[in-house]
Each structure stands twice: as structure tokens, then as C-alpha cells.
N, C-alpha and C. Protein backbone atom coordinates (compact mmCIF):
# COMPACT_ATOMS: atom_id res chain seq x y z
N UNK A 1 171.43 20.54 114.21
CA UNK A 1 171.47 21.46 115.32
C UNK A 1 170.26 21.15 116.20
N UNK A 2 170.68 20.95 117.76
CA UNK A 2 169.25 20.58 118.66
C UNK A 2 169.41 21.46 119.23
N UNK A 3 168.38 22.08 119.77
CA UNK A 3 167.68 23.19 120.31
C UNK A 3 167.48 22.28 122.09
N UNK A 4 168.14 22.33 123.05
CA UNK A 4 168.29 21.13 124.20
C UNK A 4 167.02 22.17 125.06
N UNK A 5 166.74 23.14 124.96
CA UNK A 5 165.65 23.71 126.18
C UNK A 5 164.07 23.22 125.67
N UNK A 6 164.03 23.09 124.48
CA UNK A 6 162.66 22.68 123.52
C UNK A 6 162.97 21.33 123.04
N UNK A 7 163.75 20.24 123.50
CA UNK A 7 164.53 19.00 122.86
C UNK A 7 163.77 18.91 121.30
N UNK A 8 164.06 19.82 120.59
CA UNK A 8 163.66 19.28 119.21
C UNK A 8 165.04 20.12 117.90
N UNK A 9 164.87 19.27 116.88
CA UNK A 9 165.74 19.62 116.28
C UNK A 9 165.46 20.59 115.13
N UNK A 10 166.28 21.70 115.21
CA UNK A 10 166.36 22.80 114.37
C UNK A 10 166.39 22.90 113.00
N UNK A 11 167.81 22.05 112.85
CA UNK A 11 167.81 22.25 111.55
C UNK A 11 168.96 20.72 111.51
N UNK A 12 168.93 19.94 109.58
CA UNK A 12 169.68 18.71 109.92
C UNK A 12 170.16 18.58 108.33
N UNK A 13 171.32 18.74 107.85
CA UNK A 13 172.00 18.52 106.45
C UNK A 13 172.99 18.80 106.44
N UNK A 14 173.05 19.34 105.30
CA UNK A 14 174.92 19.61 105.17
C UNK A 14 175.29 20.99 105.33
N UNK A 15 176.50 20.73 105.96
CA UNK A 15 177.12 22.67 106.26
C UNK A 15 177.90 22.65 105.17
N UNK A 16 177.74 24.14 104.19
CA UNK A 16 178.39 24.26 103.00
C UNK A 16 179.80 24.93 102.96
N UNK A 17 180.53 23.86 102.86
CA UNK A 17 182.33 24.01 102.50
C UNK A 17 182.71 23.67 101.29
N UNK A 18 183.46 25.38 100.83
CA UNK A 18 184.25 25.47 100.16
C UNK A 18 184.79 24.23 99.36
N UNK A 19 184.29 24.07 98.09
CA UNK A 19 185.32 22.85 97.08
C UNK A 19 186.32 22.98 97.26
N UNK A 20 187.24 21.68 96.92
CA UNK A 20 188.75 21.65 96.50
C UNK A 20 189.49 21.78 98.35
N UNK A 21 188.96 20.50 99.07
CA UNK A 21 189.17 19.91 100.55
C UNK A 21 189.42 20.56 101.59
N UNK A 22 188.67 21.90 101.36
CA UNK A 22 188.09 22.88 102.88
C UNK A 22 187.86 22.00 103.53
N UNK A 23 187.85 22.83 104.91
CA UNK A 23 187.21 22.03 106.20
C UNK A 23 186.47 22.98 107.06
N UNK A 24 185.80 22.55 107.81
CA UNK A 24 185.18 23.32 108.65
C UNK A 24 186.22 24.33 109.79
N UNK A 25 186.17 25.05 110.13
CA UNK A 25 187.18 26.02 110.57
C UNK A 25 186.62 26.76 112.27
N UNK A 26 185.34 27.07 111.91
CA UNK A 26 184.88 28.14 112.94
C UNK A 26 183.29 27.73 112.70
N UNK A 27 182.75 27.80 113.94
CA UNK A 27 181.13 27.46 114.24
C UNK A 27 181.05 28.68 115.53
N UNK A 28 179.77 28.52 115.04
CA UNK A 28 178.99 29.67 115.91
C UNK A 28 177.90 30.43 115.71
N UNK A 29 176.83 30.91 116.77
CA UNK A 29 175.72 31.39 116.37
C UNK A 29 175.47 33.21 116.99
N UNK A 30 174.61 33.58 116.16
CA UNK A 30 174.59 35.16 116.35
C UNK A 30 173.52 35.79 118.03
N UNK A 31 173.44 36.83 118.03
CA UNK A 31 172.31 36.70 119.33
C UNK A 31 171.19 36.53 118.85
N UNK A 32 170.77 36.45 117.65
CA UNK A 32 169.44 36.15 116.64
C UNK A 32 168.94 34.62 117.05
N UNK A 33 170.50 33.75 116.95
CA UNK A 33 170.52 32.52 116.55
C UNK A 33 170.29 32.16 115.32
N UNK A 34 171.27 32.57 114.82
CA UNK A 34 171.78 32.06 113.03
C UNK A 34 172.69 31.20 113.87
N UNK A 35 173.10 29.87 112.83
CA UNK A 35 173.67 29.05 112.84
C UNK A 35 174.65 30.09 111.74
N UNK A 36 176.11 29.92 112.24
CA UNK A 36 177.43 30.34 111.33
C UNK A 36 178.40 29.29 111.29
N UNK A 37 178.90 29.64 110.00
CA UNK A 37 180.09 28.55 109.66
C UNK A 37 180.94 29.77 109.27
N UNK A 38 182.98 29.02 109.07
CA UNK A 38 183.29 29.42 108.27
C UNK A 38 184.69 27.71 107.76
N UNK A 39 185.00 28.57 106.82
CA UNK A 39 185.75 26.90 106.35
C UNK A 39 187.03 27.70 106.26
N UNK A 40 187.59 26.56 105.81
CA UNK A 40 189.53 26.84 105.61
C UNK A 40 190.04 27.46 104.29
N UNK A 41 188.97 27.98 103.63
CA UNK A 41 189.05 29.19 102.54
C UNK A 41 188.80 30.68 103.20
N UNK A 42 188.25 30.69 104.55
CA UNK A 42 188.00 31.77 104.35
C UNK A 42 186.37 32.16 104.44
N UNK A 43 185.44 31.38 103.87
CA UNK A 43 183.84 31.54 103.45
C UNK A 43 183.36 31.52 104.83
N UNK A 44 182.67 32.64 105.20
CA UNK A 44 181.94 32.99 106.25
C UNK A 44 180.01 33.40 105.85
N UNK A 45 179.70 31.84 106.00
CA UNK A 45 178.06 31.71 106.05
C UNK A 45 177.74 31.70 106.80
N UNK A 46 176.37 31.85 107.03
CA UNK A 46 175.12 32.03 107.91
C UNK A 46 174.30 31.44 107.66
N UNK A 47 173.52 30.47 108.40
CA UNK A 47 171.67 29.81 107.95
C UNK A 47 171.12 30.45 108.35
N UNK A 48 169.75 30.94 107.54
CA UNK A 48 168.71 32.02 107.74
C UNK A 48 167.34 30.83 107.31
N UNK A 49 166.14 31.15 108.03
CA UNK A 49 165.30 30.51 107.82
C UNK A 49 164.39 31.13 106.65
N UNK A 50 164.83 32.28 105.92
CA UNK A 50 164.53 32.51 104.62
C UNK A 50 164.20 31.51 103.27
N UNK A 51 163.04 31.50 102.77
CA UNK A 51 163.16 30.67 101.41
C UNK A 51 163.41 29.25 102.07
N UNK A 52 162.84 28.77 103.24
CA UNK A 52 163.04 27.39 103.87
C UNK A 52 163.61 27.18 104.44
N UNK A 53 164.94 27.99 104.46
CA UNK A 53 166.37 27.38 105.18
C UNK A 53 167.25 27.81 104.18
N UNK A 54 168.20 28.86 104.31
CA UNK A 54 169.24 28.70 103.45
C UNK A 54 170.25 29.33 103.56
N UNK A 55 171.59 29.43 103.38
CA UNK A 55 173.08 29.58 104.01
C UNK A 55 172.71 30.90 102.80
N UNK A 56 173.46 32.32 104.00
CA UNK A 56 174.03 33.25 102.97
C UNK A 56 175.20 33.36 103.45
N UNK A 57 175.93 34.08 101.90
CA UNK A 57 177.22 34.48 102.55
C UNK A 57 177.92 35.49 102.79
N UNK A 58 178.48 35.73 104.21
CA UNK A 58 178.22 37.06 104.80
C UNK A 58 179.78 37.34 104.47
N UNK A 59 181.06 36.73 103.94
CA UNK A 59 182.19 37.14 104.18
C UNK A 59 182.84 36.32 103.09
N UNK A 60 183.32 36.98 102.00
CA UNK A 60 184.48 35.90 101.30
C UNK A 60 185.51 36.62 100.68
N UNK A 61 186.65 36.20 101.42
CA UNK A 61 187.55 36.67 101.31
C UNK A 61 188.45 36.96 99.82
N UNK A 62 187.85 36.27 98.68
CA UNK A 62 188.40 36.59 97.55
C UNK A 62 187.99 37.75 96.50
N UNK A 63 186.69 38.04 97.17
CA UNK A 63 185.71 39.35 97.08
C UNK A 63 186.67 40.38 97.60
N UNK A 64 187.02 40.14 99.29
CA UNK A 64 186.81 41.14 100.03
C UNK A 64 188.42 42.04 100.95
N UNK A 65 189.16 40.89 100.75
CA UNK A 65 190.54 40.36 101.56
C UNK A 65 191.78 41.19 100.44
N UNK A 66 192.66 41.50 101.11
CA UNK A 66 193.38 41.40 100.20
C UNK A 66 194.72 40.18 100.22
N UNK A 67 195.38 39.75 99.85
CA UNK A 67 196.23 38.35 99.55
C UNK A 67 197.20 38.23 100.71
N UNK A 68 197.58 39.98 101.25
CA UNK A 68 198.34 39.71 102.90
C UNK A 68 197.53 39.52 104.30
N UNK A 69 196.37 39.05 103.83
CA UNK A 69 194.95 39.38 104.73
C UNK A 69 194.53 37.67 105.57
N UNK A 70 194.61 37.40 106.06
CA UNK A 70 193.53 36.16 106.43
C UNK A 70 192.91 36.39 107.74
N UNK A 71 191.56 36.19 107.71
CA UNK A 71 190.82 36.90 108.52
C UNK A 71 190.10 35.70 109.66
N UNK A 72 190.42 35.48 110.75
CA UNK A 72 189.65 35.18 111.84
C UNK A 72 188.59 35.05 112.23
N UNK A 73 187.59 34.60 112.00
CA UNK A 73 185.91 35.23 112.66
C UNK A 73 185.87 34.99 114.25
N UNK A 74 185.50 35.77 115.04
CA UNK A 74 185.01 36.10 116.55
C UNK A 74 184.06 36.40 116.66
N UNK A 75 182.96 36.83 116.17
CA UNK A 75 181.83 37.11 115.92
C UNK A 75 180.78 37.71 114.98
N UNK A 76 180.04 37.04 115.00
CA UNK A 76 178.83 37.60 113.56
C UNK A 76 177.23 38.36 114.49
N UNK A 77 176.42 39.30 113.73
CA UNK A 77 175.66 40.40 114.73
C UNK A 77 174.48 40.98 113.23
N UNK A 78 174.06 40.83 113.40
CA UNK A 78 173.20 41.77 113.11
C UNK A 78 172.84 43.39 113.57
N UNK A 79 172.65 43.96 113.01
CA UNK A 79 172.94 45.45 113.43
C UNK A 79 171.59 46.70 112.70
N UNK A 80 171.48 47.77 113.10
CA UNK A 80 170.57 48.76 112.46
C UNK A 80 171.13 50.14 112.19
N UNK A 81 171.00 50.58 111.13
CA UNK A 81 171.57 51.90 110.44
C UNK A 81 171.03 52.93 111.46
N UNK A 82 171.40 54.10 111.26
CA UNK A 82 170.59 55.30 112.16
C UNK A 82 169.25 55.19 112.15
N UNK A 83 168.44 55.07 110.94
CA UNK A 83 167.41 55.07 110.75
C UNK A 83 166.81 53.71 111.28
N UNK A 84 166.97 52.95 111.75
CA UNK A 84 166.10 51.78 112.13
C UNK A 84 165.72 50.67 111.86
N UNK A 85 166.76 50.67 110.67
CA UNK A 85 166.41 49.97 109.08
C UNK A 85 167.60 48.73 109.85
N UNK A 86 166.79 47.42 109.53
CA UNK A 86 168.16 46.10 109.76
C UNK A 86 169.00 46.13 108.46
N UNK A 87 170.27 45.73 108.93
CA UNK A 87 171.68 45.62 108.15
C UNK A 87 171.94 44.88 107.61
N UNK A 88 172.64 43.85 106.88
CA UNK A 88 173.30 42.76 107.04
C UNK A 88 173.75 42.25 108.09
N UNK A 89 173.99 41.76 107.99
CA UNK A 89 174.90 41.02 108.99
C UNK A 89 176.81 41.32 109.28
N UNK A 90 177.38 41.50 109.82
CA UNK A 90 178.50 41.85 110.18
C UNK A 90 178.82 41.40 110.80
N UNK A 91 180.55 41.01 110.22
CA UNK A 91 181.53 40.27 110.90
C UNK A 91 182.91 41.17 111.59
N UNK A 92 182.92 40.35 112.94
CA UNK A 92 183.56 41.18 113.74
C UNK A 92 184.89 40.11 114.01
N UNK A 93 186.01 40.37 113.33
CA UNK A 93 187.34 39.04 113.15
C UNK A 93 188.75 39.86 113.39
N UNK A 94 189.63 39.26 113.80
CA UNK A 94 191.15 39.30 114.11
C UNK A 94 191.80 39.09 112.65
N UNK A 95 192.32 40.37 112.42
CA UNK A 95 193.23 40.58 111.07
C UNK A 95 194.78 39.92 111.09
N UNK A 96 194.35 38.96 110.64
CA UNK A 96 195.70 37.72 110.37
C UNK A 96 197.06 37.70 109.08
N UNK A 97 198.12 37.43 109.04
CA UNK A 97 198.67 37.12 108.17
C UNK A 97 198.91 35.71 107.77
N UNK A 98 198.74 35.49 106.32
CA UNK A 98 199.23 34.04 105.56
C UNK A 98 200.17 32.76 106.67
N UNK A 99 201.68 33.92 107.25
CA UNK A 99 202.31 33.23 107.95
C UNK A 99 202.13 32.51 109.30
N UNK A 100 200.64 33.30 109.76
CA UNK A 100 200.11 33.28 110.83
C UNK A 100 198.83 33.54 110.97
N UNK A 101 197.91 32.41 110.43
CA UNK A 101 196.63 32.59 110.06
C UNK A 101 195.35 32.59 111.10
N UNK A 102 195.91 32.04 112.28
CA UNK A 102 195.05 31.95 113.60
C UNK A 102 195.81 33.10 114.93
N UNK A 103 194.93 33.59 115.34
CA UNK A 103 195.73 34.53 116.24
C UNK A 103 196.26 33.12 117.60
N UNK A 104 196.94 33.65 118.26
CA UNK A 104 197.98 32.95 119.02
C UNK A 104 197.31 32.25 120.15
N UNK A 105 195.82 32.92 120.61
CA UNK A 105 195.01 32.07 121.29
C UNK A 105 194.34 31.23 121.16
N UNK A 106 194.18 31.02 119.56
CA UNK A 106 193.44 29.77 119.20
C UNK A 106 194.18 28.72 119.28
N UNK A 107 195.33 28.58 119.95
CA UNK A 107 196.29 27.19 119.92
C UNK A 107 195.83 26.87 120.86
N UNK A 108 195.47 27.15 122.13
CA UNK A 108 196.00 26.92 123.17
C UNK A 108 194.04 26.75 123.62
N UNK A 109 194.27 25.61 124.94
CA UNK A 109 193.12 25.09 125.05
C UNK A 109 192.76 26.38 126.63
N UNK A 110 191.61 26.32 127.24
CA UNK A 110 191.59 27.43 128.16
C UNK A 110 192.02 26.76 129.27
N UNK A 111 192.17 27.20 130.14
CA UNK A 111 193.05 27.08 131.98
C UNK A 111 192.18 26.74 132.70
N UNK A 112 191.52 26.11 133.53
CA UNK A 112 190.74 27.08 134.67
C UNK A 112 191.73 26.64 136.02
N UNK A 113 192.21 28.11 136.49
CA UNK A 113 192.64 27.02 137.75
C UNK A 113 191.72 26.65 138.59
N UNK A 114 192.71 25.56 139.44
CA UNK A 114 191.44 24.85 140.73
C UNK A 114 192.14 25.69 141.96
């Protein structure tokens, strides 16, 4: 990950996918700037510069989903309770079915007219 306003690089290894020939699925970063992944299981991580650098995981669906469930990510946030206190992290995703695991706009590339 390069950081292009400071040309230096952030962070440089491996993004962690799911065993048994996941793929990378969904990228994206929070307004914090966490680096997010999620793969083709489902596993929705985060890199946190905690303990050096290290991926938590904010979403897995075999925990959390139930089996008519496949879940989308659109966005990941950090957030604060009433009291003031930081949260986890929270995922904000389009509730999918098995038969139809991407909502209908992710096919399609964007427009712009001229």
C-alpha cells in the first residue's frame, strides 16, 4: 500500500485469504485508514498498526451469518458508544442470498455520460 501524497510506502506483504482457494473479493479503507479486505469466504479483515501491523477480524460469516445469508461489504467505520468509549469496528453490507451473492450493481461497470 503507497501512501501517493507522502510517496512512501505503508505497508508491504501478504493480504490474508481464507484457505482452501479464496480470493480476494472486496478492498477498501475506513475514514481512519485501515487497510480492509474481504475474500470469497466471506472473512472481513482489517490492518491495524497494533502489535506492528496486524489483520483483525472484523466479520466471519461462519460465526455470524446464517447459511441463507451472504453478506456484501460497502463499508467498514469505526464508531463510539454513548459514553465516548471507541467500538469495534463495524460493518455496514448488502444482505445477499447464496443464489445471488453480489447485489446487482456490482456487475456492471459505472456510466459517465459525455
Amino acid at each position: 500500500v503507497y501512501d501517493v501524497s507522502s510517496c512512501t510506502a505503508q505497508f508491504q506483504g501478504p493480504c490474508p485469504i481464507s484457505p482452501g482457494g479464496s480470493t480476494l473479493s472486496w478492498l477498501s479503507f475506513t475514514e481512519e485508514g485501515l487497510l480492509v479486505t474481504a475474500d470469497s469466504k466471506g472473512l472481513v479483515r482489517a490492518r491495524t498498526n497494533d502489535f506492528g501491523g496486524s489483520w483483525l477480524t472484523v466479520f466471519d460469516p461462519a460465526v455470524e451469518a446464517k447459511s441463507s445469508e451472504v453478506f456484501w461489504p460497502v463499508y467498514v467505520s469505526k464508531s463510539q458508544n454513548p459514553s465516548g468509549a471507541e467500538c469495534p469496528l463495524n460493518l455496514f453490507c448488502v444482505v445477499c442470498t447464496p443464489q445471488a451473492p453480489h447485489p446487482e450493481s456490482a456487475h456492471h461497470r459505472p456510466h459517465i455520460p459525455r
